[in-house]
N, C-alpha and C. Protein backbone atom coordinates (compact mmCIF):
# COMPACT_ATOMS: atom_id res chain seq x y z
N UNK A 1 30.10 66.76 108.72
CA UNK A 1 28.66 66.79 108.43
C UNK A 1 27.89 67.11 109.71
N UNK A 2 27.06 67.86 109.14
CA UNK A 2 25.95 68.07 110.74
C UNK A 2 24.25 67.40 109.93
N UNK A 3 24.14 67.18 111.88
CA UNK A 3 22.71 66.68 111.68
C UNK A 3 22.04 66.78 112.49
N UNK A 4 20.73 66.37 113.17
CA UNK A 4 19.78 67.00 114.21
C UNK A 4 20.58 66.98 115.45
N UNK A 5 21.27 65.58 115.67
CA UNK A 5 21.97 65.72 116.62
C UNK A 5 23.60 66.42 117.13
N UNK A 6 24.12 66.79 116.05
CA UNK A 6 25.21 67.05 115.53
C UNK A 6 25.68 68.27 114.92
N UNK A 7 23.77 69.62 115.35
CA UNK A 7 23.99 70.78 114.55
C UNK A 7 25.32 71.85 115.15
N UNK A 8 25.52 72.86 114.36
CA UNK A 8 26.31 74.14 114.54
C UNK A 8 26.07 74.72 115.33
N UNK A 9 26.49 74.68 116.65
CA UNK A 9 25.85 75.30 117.94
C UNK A 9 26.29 76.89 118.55
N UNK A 10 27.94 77.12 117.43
CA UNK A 10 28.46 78.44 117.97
C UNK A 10 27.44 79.48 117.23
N UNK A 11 26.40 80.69 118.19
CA UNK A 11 26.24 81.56 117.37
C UNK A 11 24.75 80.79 117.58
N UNK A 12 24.31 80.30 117.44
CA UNK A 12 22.78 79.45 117.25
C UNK A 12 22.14 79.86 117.88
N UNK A 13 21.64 80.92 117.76
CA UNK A 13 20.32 81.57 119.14
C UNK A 13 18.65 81.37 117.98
N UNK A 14 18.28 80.75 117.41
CA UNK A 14 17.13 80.56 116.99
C UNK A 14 16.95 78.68 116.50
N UNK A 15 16.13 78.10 117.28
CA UNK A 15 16.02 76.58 115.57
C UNK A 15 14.42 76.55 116.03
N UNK A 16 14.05 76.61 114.96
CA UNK A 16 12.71 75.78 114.86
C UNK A 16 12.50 74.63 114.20
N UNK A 17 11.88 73.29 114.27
CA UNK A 17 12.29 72.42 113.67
C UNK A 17 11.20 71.62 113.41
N UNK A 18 10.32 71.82 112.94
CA UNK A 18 8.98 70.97 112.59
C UNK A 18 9.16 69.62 112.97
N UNK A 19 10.67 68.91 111.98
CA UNK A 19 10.98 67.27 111.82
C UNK A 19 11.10 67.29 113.67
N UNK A 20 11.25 68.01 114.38
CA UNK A 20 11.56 67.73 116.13
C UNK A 20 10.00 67.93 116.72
N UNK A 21 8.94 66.83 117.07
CA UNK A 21 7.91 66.80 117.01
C UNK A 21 7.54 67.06 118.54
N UNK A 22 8.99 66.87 119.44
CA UNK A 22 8.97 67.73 120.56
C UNK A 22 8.95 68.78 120.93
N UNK A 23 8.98 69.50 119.88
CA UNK A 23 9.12 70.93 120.25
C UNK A 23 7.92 71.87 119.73
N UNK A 24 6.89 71.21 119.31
CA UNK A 24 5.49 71.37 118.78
C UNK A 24 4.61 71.22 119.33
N UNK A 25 4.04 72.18 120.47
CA UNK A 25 2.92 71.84 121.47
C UNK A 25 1.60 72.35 120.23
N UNK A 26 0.61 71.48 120.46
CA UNK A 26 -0.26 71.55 119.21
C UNK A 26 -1.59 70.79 120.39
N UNK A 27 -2.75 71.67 119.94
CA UNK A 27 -4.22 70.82 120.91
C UNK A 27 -4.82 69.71 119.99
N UNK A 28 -5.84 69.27 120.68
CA UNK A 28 -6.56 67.98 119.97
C UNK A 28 -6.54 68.13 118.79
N UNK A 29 -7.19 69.54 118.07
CA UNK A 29 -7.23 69.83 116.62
C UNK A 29 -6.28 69.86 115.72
N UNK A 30 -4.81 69.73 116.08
CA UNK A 30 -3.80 69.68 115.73
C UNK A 30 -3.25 71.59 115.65
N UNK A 31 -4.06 72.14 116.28
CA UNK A 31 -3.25 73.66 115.93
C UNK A 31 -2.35 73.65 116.34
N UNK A 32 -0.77 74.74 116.29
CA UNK A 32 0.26 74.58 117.04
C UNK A 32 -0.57 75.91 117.97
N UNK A 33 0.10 75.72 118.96
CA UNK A 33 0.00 76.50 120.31
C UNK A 33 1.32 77.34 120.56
N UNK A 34 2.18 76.94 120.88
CA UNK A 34 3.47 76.95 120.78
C UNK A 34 4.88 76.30 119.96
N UNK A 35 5.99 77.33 119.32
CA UNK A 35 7.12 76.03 118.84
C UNK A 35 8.31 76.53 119.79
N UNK A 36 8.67 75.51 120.51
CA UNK A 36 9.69 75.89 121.22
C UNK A 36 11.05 75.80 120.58
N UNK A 37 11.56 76.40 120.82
CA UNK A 37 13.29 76.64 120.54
C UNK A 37 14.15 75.58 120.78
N UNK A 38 14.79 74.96 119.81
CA UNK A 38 15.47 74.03 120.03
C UNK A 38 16.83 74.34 120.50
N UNK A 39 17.40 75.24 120.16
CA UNK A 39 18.79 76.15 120.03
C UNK A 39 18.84 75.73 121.68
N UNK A 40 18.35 75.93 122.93
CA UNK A 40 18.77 76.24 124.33
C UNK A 40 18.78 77.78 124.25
N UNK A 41 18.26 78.35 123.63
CA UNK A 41 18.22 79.81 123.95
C UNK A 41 16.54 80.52 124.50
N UNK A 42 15.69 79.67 124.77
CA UNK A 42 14.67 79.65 125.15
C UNK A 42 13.76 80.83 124.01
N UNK A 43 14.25 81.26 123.14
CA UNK A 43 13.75 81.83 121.98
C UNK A 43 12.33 81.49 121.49
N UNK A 44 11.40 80.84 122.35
CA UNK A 44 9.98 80.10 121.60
C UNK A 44 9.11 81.07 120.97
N UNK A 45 8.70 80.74 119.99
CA UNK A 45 7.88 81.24 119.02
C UNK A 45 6.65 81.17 119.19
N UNK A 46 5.65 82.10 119.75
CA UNK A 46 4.54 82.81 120.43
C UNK A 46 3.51 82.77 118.60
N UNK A 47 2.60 81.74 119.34
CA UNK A 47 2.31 81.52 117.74
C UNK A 47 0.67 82.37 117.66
N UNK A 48 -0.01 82.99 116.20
CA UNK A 48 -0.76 83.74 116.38
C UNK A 48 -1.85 83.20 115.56
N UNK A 49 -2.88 83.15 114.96
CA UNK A 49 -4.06 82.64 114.31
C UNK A 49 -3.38 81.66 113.18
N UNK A 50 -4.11 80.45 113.10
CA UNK A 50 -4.09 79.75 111.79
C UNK A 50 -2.83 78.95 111.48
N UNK A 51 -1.86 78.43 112.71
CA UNK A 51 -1.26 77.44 112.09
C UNK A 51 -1.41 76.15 112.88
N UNK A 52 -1.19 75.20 111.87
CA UNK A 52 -1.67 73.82 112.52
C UNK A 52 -0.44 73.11 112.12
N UNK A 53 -0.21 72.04 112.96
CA UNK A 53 1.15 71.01 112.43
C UNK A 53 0.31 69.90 111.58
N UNK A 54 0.99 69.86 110.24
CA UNK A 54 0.11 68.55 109.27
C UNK A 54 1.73 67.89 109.28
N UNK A 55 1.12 66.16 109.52
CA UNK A 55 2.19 65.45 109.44
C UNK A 55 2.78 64.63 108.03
N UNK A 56 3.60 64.33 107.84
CA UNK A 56 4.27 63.91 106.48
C UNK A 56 4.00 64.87 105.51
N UNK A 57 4.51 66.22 105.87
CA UNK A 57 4.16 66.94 104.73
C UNK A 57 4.95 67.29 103.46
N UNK A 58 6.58 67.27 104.20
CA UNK A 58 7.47 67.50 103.64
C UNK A 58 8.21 66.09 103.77
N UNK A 59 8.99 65.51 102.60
CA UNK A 59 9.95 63.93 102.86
C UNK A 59 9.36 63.58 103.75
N UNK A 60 8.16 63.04 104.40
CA UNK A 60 7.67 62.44 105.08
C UNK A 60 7.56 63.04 106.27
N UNK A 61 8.49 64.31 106.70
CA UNK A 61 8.06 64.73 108.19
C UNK A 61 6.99 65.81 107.96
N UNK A 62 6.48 66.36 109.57
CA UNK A 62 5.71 67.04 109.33
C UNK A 62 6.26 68.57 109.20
N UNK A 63 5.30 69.31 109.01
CA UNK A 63 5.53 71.07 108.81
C UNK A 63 4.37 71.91 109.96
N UNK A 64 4.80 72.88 109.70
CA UNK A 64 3.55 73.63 110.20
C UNK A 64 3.40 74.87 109.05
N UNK A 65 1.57 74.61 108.98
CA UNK A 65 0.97 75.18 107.80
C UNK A 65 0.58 76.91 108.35
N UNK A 66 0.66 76.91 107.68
CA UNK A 66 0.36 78.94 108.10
C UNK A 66 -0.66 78.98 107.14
N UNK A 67 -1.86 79.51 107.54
CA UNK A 67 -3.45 79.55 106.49
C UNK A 67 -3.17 81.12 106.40
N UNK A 68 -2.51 81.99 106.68
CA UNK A 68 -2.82 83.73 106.11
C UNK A 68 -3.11 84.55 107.17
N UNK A 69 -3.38 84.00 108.39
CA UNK A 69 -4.05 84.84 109.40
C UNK A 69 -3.25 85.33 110.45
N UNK A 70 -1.98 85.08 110.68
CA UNK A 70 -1.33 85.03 111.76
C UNK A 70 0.16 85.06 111.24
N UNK A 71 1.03 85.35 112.45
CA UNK A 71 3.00 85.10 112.63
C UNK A 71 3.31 84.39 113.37
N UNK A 72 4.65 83.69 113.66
CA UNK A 72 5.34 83.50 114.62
C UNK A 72 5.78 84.34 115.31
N UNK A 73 5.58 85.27 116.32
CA UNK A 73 6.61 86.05 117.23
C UNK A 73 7.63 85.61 117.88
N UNK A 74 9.13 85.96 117.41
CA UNK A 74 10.07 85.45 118.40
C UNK A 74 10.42 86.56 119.32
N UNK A 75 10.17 87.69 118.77
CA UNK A 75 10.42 88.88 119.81
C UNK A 75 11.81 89.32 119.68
N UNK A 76 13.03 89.61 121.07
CA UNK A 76 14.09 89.91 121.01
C UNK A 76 15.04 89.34 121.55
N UNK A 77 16.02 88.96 120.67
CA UNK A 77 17.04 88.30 120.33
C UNK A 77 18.44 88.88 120.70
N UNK A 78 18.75 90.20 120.33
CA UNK A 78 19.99 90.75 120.65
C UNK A 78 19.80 92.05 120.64
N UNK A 79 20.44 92.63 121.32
CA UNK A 79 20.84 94.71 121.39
C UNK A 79 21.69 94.75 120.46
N UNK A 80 21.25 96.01 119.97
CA UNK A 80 22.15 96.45 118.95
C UNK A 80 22.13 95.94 117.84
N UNK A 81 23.32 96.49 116.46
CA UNK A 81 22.93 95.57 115.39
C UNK A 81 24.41 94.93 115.52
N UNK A 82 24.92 94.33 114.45
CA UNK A 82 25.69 92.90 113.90
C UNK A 82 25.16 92.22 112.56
N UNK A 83 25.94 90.93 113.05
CA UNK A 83 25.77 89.92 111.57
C UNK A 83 24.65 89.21 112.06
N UNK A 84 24.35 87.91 110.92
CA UNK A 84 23.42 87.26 110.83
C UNK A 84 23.78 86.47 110.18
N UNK A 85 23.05 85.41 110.01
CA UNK A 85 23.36 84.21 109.07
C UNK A 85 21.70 83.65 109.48
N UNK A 86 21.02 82.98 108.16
CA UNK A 86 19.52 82.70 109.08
C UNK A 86 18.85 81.62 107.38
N UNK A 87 18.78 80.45 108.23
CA UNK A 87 18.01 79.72 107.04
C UNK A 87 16.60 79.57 107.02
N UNK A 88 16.28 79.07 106.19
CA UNK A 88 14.52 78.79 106.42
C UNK A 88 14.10 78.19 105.42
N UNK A 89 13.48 76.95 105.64
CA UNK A 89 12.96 76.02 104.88
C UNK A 89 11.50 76.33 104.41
N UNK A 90 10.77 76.52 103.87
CA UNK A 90 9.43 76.56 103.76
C UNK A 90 8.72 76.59 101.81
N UNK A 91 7.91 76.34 101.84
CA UNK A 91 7.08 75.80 100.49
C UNK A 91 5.63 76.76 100.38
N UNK A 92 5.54 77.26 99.19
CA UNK A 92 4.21 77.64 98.99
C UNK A 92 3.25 76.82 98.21
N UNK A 93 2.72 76.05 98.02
CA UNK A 93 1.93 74.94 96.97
C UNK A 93 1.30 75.53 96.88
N UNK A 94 0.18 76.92 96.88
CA UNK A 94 -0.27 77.35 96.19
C UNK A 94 0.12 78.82 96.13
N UNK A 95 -0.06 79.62 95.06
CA UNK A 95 -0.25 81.29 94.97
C UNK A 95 -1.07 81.82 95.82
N UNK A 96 -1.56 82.06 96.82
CA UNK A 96 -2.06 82.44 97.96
C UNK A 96 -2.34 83.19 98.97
N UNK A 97 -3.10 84.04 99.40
CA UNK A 97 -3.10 85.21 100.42
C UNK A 97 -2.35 86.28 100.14
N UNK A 98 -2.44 87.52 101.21
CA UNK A 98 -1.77 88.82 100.47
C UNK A 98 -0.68 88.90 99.26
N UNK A 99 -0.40 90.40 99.65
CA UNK A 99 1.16 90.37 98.62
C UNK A 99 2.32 90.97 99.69
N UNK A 100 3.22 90.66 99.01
CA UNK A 100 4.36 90.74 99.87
C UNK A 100 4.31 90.09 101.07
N UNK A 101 4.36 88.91 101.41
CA UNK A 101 4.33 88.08 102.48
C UNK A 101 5.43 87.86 102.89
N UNK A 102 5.73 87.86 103.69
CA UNK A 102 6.99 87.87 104.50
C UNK A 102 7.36 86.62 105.39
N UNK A 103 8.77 86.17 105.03
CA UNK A 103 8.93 84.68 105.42
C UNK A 103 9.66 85.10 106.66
N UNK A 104 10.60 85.69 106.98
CA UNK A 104 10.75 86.32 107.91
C UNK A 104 11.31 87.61 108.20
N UNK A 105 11.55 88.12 109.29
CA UNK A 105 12.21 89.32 109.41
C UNK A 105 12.10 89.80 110.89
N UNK A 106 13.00 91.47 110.88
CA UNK A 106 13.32 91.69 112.80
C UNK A 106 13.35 93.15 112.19
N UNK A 107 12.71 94.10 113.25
CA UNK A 107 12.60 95.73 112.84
C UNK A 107 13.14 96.00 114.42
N UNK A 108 13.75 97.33 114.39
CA UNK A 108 14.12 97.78 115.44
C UNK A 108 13.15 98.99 116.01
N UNK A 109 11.78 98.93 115.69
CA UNK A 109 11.20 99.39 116.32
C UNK A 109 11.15 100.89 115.40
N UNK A 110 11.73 101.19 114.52
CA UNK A 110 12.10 102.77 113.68
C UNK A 110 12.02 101.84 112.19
N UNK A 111 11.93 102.76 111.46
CA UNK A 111 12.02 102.93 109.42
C UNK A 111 11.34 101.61 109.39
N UNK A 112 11.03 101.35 107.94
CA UNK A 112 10.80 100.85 107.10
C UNK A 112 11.19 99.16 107.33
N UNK A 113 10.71 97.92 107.13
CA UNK A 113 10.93 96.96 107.74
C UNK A 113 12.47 96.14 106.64
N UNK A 114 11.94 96.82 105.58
CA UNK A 114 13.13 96.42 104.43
C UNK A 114 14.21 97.70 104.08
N UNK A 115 14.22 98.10 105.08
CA UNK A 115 15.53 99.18 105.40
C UNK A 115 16.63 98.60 106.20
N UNK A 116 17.86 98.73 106.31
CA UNK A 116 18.90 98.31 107.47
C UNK A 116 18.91 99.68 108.57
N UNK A 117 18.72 99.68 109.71
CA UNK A 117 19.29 98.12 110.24
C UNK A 117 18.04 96.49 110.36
N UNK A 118 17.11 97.60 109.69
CA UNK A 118 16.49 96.33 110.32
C UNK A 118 16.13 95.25 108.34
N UNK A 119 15.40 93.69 108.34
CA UNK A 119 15.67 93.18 107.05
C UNK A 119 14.40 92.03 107.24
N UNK A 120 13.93 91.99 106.10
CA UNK A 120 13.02 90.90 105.75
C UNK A 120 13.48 90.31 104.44
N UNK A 121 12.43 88.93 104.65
CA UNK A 121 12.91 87.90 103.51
C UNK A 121 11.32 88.18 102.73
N UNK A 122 11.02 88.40 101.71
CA UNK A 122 10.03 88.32 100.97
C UNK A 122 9.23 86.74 100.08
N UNK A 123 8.24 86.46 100.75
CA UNK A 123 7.63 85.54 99.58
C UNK A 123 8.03 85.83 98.06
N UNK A 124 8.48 84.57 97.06
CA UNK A 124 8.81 84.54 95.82
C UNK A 124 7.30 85.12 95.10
N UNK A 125 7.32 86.22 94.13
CA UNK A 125 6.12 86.87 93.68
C UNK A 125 5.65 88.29 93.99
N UNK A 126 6.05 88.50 95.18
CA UNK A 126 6.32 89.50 95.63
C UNK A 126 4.58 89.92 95.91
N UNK A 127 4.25 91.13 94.71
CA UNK A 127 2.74 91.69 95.06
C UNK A 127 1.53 90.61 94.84
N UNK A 128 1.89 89.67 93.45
CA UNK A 128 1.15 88.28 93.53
C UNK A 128 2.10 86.77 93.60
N UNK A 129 1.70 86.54 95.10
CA UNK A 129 2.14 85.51 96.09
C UNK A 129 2.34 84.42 94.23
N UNK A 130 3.66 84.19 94.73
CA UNK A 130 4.00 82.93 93.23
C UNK A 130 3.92 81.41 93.91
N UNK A 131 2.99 80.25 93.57
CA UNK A 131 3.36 79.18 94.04
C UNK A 131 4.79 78.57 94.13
N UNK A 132 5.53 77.94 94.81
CA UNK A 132 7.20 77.56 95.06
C UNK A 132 7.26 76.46 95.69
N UNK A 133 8.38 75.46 95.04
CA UNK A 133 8.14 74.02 95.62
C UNK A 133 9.33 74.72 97.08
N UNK A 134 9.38 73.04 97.51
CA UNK A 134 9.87 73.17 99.26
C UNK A 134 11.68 73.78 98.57
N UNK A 135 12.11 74.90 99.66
CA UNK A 135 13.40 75.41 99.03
C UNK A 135 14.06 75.94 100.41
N UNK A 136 15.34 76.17 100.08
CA UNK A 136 15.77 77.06 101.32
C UNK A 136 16.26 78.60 101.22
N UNK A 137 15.85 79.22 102.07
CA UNK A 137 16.56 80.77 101.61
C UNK A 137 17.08 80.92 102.62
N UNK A 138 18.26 81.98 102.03
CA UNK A 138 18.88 81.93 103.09
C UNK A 138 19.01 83.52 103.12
N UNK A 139 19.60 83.94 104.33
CA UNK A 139 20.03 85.58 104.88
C UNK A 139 21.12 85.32 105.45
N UNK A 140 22.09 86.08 104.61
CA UNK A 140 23.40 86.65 105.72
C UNK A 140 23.93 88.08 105.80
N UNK A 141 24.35 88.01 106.60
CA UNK A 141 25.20 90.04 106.49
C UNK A 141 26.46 89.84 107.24
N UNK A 142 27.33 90.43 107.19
CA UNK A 142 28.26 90.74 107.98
C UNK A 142 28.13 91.46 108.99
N UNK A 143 27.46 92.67 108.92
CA UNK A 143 27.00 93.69 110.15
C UNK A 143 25.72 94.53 110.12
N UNK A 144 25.75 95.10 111.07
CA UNK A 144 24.60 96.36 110.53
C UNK A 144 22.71 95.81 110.91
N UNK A 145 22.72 94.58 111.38
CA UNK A 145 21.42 94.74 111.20
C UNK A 145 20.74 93.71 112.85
N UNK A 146 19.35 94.25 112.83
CA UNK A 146 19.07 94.13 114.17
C UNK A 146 18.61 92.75 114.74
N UNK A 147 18.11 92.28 115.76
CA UNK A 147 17.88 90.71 116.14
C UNK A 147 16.60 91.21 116.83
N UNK A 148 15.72 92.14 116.70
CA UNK A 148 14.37 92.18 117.61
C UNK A 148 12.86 92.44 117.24
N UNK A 149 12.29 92.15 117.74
CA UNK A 149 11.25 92.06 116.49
C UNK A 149 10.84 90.31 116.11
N UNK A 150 11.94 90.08 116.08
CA UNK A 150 11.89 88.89 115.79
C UNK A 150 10.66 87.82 114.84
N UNK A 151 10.41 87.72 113.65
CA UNK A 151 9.28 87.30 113.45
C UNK A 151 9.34 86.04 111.77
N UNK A 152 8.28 85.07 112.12
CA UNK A 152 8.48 84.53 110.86
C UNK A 152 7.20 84.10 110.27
N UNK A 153 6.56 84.22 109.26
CA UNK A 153 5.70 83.85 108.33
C UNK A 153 5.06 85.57 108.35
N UNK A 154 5.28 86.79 108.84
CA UNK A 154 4.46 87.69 108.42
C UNK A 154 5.41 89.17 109.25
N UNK A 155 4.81 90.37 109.06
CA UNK A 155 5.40 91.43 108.78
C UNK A 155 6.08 91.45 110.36
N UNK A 156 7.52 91.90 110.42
CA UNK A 156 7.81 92.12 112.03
C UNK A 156 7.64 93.42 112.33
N UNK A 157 6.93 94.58 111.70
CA UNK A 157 6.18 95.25 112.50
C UNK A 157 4.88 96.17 112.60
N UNK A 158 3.81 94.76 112.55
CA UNK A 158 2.24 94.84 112.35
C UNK A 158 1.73 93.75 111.82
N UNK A 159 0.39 93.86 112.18
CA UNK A 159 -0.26 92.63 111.43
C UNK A 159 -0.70 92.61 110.24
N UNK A 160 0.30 92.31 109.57
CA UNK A 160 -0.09 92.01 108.13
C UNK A 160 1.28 91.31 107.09
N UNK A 161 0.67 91.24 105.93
CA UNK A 161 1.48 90.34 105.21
C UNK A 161 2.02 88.66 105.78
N UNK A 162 0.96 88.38 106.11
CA UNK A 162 0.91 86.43 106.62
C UNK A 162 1.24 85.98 105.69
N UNK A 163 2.23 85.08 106.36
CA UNK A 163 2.53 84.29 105.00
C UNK A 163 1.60 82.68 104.64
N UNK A 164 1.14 82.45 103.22
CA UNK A 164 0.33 81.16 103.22
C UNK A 164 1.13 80.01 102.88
N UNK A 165 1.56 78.90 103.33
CA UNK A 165 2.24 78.03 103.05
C UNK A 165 2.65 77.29 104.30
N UNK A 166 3.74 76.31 103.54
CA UNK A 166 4.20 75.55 105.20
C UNK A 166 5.67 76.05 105.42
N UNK A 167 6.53 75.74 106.55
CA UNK A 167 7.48 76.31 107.28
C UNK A 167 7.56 74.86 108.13
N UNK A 168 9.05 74.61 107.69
CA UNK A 168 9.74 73.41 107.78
C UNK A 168 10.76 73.57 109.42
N UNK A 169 11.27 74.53 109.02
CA UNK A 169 12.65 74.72 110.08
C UNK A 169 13.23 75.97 109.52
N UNK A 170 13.69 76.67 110.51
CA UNK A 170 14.48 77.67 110.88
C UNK A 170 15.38 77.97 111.95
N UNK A 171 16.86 78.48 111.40
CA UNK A 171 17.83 78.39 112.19
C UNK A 171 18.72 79.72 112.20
N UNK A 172 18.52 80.19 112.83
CA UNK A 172 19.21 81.57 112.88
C UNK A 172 20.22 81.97 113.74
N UNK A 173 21.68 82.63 113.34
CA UNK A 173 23.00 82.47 114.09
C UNK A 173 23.16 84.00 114.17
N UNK A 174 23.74 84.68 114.85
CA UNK A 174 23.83 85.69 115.50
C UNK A 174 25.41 86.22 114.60
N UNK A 175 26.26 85.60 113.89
CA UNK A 175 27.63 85.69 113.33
C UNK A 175 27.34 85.01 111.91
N UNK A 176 27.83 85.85 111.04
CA UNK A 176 28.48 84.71 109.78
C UNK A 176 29.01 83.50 110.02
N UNK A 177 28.06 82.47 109.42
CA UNK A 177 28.64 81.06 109.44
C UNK A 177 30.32 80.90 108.13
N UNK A 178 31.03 80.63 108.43
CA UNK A 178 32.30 79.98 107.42
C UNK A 178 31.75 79.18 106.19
N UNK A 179 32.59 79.22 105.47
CA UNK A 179 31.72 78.89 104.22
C UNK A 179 31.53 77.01 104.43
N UNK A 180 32.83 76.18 105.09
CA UNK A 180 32.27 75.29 105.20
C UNK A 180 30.86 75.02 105.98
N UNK A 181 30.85 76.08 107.55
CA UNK A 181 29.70 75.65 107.86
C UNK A 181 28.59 75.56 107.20
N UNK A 182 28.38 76.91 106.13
CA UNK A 182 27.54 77.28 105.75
C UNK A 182 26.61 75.83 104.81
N UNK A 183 28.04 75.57 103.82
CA UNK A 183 27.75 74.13 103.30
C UNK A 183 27.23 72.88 103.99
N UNK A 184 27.80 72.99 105.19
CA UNK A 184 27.37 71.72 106.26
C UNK A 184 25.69 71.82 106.81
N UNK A 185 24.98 73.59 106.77
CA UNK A 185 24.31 73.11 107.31
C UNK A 185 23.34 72.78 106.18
N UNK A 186 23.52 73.28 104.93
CA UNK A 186 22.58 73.40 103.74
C UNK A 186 22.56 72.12 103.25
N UNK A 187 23.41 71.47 103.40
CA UNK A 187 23.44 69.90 103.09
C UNK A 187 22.71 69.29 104.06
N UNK A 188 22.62 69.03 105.31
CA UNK A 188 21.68 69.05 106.02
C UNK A 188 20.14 69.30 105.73
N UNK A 189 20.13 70.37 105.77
CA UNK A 189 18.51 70.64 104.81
C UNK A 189 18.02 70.44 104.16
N UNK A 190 19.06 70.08 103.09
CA UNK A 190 18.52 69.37 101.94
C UNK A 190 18.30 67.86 101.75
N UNK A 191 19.10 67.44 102.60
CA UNK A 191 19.16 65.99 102.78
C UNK A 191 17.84 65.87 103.51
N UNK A 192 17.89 66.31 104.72
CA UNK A 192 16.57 66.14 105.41
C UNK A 192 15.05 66.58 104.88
N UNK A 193 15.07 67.41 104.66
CA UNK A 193 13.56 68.07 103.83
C UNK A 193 13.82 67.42 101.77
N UNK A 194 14.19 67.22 101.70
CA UNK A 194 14.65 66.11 100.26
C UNK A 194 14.60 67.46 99.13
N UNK A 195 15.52 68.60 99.16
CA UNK A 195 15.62 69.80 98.69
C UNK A 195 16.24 69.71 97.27
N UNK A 196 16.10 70.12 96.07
CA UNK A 196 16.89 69.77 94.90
C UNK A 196 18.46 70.42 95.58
């Protein structure tokens, strides 16, 4: 079993972790400012209009809320393309802001952002944003796709498609996780964020 202290460390070049309240620099108003990288890969997420950390949002910990206006930038991650493996916790409680909102994704700078090599995860609803309780999605590939760009709650390349909702944790591995890991860490997530 893995757990905050106990995660999957081979391959781990991304965590964001809301429930890690250290890693959430946020001002008086509660906006986040910065989320730093839990992984040790110094990966911090360069945060852009409109998110604030609200506490007990999810099983009692907190999240950070994304209002529509802004991304996370993680930037670049790896040369070249490869695998992936990449979770992400997050909730929409309401139908909300653009269409096609994008929970995350990495463009290599060329084509189309939902082309390989480069890949995004789409808000459930697609052109009209669908409300969705707290869930996990997940991304894997075996090869082929890029690590730069780096981005989560909105388009990785331009400003647009913000995503409205909250964003729990994210953990992104550079290799296909094994199927036990894969199980180890999703049990995890679910246990922790209280996931059906």
């Amino acid at each position: 079993a893995v757990d905050a202290t106990h995660m999957i460390r081979q391959g781990l070049v991304l965590w964001l972790d809301a429930g890690n309240v250290n890693t959430l620099q946020a001002d008086s108003g509660g906006r986040l400012k910065l989320w730093r990288d839990a992984s040790g890969h110094d990966h911090h997420a360069t945060v852009g209009e409109g998110f604030a950390v609200v506490g007990k949002a999810m099983n009692g910990l907190p999240v950070v809320r994304a209002s529509g206006e802004g991304c996370l930038a993680i930037g670049h991650i790896r040369g070249g393309t490869g695998p992936l493996t990449l979770f992400i916790v997050v909730a929409g409680p309401q139908g909300a802001g653009e269409a096609w909102q994008r929970l995350a994704g990495s463009w290599s700078g060329q084509g189309e952002e939902w082309v390989a090599p480069n890949w995004t995860i789409v808000r459930p609803g697609g052109e009209k944003p669908a409300a969705f309780p707290p869930q996990v999605f997940l991304k894997t590939e075996s090869a082929g796709l890029v690590l730069d760009h780096v981005t989560v709650g909105g388009s990785s390349c331009g400003a647009r498609q913000h995503f409205t909702g909250d964003i729990a944790e994210v953990l992104l591995y550079d290799r296909v996780l094994r199927f036990d890991e894969m199980a180890a860490v999703e049990s995890y997530l679910k246990k922790k964020w209280d996931l059906p």
